[in-house]
Each structure stands twice: as structure tokens, then as C-alpha cells.
N, C-alpha and C. Protein backbone atom coordinates (compact mmCIF):
# COMPACT_ATOMS: atom_id res chain seq x y z
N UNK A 1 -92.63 -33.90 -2.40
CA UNK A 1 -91.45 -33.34 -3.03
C UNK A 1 -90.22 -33.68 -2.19
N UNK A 2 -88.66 -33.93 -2.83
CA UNK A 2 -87.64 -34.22 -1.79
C UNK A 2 -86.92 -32.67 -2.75
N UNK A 3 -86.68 -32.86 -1.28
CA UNK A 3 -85.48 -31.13 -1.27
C UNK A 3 -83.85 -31.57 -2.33
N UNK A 4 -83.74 -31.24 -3.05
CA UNK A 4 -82.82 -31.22 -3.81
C UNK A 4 -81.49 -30.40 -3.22
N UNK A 5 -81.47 -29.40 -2.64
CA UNK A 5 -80.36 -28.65 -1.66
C UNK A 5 -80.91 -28.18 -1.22
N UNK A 6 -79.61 -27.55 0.01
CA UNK A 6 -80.25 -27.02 1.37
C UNK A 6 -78.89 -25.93 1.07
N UNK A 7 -79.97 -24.61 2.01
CA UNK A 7 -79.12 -22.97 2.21
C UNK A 7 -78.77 -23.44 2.99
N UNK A 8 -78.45 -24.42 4.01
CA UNK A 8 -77.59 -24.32 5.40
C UNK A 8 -77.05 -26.00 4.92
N UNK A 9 -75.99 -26.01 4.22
CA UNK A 9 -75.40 -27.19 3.73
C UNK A 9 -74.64 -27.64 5.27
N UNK A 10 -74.40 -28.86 5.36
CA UNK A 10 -73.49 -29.96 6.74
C UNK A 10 -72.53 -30.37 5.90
N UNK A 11 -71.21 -30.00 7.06
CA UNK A 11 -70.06 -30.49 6.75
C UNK A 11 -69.55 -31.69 7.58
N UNK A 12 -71.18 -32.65 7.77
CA UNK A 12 -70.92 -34.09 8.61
C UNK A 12 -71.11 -34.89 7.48
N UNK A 13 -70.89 -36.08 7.50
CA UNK A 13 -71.05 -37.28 6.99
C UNK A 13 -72.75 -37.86 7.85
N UNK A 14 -73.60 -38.04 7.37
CA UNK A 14 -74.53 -38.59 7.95
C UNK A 14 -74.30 -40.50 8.28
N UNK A 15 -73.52 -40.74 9.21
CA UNK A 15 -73.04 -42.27 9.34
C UNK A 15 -74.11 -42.99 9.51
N UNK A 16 -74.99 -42.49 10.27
CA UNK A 16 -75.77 -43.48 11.49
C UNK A 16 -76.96 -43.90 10.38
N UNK A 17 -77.36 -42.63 9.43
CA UNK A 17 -78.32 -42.62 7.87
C UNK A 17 -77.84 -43.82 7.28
N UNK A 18 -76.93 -43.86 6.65
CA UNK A 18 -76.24 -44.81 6.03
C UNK A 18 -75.83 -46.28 6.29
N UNK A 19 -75.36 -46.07 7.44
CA UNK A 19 -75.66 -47.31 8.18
C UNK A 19 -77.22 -48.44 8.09
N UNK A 20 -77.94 -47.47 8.35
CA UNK A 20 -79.05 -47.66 9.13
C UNK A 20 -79.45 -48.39 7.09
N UNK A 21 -79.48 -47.45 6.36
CA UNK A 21 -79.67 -48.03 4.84
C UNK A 21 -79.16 -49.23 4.02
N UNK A 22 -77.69 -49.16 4.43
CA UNK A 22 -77.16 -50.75 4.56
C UNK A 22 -77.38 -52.05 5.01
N UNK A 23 -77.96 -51.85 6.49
CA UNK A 23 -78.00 -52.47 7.08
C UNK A 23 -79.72 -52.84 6.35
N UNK A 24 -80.46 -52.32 6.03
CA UNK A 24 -81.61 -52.64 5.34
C UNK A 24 -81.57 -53.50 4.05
N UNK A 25 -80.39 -52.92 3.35
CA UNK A 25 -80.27 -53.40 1.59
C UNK A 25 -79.82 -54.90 2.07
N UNK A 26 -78.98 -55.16 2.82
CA UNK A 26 -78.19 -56.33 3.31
C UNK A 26 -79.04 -57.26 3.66
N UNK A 27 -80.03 -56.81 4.71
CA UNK A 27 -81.00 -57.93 4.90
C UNK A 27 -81.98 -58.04 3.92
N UNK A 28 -82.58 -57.29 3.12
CA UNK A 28 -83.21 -57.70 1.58
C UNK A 28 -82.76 -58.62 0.85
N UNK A 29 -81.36 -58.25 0.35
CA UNK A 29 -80.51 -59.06 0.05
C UNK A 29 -80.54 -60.53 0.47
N UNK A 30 -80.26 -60.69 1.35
CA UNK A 30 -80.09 -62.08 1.90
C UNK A 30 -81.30 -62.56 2.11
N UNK A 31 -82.42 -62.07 2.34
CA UNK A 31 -84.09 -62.93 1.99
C UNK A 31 -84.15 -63.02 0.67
N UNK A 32 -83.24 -62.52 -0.38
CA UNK A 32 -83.59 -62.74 -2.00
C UNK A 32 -82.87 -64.44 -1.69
N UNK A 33 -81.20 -64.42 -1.23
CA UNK A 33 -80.75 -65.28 -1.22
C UNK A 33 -81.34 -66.47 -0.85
N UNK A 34 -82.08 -66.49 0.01
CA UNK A 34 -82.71 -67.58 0.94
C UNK A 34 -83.58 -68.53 0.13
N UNK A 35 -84.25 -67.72 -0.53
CA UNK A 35 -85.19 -68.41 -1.70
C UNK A 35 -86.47 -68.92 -0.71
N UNK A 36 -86.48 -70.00 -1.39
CA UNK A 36 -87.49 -71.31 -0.14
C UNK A 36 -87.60 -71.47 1.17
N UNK A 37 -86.08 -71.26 1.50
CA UNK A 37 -86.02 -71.08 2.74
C UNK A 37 -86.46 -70.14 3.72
N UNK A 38 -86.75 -68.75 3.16
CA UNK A 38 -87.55 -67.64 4.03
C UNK A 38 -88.26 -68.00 4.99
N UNK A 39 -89.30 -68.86 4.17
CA UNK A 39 -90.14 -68.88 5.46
C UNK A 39 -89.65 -70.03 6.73
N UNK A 40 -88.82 -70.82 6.57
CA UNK A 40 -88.65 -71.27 7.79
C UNK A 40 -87.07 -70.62 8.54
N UNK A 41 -86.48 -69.79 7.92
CA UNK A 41 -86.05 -68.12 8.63
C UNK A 41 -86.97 -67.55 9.64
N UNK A 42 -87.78 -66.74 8.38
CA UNK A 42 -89.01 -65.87 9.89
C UNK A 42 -89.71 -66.65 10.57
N UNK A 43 -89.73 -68.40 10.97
CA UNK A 43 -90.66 -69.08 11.61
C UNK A 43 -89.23 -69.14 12.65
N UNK A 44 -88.50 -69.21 12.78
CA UNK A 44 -87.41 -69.34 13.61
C UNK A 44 -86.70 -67.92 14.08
N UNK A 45 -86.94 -66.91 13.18
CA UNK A 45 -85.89 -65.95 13.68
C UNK A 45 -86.50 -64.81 13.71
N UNK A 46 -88.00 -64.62 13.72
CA UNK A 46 -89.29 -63.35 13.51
C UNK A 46 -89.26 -63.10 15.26
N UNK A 47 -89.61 -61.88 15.38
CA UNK A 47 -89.78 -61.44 16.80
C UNK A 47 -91.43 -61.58 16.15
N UNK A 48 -92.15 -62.31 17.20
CA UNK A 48 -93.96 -61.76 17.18
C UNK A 48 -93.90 -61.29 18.82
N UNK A 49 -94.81 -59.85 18.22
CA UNK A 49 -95.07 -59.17 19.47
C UNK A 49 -95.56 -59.66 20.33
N UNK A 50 -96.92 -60.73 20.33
CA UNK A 50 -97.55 -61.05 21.40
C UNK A 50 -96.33 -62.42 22.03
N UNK A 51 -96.37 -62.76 21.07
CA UNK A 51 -95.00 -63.93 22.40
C UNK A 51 -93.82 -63.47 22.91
N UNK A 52 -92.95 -62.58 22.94
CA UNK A 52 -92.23 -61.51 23.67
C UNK A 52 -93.12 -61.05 24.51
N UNK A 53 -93.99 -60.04 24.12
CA UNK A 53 -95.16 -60.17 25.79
C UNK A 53 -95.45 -60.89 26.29
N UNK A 54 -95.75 -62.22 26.13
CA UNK A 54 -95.94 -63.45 26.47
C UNK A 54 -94.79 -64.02 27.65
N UNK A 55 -93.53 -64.15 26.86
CA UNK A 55 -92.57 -64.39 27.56
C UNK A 55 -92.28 -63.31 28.76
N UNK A 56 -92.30 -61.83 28.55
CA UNK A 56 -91.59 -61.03 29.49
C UNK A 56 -92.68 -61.11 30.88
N UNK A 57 -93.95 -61.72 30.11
CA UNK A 57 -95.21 -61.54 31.41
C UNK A 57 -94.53 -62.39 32.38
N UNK A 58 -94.06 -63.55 31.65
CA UNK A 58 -94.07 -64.89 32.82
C UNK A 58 -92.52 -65.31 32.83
N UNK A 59 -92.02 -64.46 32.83
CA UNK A 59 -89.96 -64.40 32.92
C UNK A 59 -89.67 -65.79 31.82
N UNK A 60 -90.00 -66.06 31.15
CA UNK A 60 -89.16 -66.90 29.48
C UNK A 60 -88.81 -66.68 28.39
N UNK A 61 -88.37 -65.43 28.71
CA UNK A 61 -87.49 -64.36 27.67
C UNK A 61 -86.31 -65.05 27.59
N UNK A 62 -85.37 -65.72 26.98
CA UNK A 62 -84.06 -66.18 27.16
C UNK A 62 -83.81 -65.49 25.29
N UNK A 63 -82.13 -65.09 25.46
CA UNK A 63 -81.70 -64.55 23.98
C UNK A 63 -80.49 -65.83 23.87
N UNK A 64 -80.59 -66.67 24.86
CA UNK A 64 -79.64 -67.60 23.85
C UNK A 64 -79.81 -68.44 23.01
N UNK A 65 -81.00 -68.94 22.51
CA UNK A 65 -80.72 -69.40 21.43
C UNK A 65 -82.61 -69.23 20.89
N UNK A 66 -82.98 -69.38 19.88
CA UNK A 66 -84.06 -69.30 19.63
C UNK A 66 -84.85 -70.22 19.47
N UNK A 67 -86.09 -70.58 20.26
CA UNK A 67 -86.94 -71.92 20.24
C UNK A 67 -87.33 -72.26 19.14
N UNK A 68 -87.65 -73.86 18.75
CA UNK A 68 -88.19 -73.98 17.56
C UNK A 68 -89.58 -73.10 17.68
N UNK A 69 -89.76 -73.02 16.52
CA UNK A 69 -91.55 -72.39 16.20
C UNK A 69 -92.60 -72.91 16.65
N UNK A 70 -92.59 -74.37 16.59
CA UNK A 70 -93.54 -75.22 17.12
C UNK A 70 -93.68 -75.28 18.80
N UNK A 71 -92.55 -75.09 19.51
CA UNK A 71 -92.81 -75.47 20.88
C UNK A 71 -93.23 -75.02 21.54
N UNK A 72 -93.80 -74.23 21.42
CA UNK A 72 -94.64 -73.40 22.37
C UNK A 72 -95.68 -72.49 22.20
N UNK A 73 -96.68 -72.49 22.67
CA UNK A 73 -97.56 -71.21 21.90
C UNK A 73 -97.90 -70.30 22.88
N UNK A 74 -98.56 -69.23 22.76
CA UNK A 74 -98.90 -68.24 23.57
C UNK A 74 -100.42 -68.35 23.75
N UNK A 75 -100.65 -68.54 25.12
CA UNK A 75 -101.88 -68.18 24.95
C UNK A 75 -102.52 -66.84 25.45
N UNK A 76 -102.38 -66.03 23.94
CA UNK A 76 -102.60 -64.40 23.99
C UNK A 76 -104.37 -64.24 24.78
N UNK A 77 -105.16 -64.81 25.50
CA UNK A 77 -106.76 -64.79 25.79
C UNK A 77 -106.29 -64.39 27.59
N UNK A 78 -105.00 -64.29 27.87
CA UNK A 78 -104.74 -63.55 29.26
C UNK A 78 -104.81 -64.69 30.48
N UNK A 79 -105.75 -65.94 30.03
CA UNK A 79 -106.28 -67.08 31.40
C UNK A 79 -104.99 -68.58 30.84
N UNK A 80 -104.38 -68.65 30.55
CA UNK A 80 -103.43 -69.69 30.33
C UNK A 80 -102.45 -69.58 31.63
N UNK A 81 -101.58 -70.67 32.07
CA UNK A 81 -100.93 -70.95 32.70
C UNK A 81 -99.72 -71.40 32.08
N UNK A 82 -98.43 -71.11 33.18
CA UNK A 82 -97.31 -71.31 32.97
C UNK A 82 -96.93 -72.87 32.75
């Protein structure tokens, strides 16, 4: 069930709610736009968890620019080298 009103009504603006909802519709939005292109979007611009762990294990975290998809792989099995 969603609460339809509240006995203790707010005289805030919920910004950070709203925000946070925009900022969702916007990026929907723009993966409708993308079409075909999606998937080589999230092959370029997807955070995957294990290669961020990957990187932060062995300091090759860099945020300036994002590697192609192909160059590198993780080897998530713990015995790989730098």
C-alpha cells in the first residue's frame, strides 16, 4: 500500500528525492536514445565490480579517461600478475 497523506504534513520541498528521480528518468531516456549503440556505451562506460577491485588491488584505478573494453582483463582467480 502507498500512504496517500500524512497527519504530520512537511513544509520542505523534498530536493535531493527529486533530484535523485530525474537524474534516473534522464539516463533511461538517453539509453532509449542510443538505440544500437547501448551496448558499446555499457562496454565502455559500465563500472564492473570485479575490475574496480581489480584495479584498486594493484593501484590502476585512473578516472581520466576510460579504457577501451578490450584492453585489459581481470584476472578475478586472485594468482595473476601485474
Amino acid at each position: 500500500m502507498f500512504p496517500l497523506r500524512d497527519r504530520n504534513p512537511s513544509d520542505s520541498v523534498p530536493f535531493v528525492t527529486v533530484g535523485i528521480i530525474v537524474a534516473c528518468t534522464g539516463g533511461f531516456l538517453y539509453e532509449r536514445v542510443l538505440g544500437p549503440d547501448l551496448e558499446s556505451f555499457f562496454a565502455t562506460y559500465a563500472l564492473v565490480p570485479a575490475q574496480i577491485t581489480y584495479d584498486l588491488r594493484h593501484g590502476a584505478l585512473t578516472w581520466a579517461r576510460p579504457s577501451p573494453p578490450s584492453s585489459r582483463r581481470c584476472s578475478c582467480t586472485g594468482g595473476g600478475s601485474t
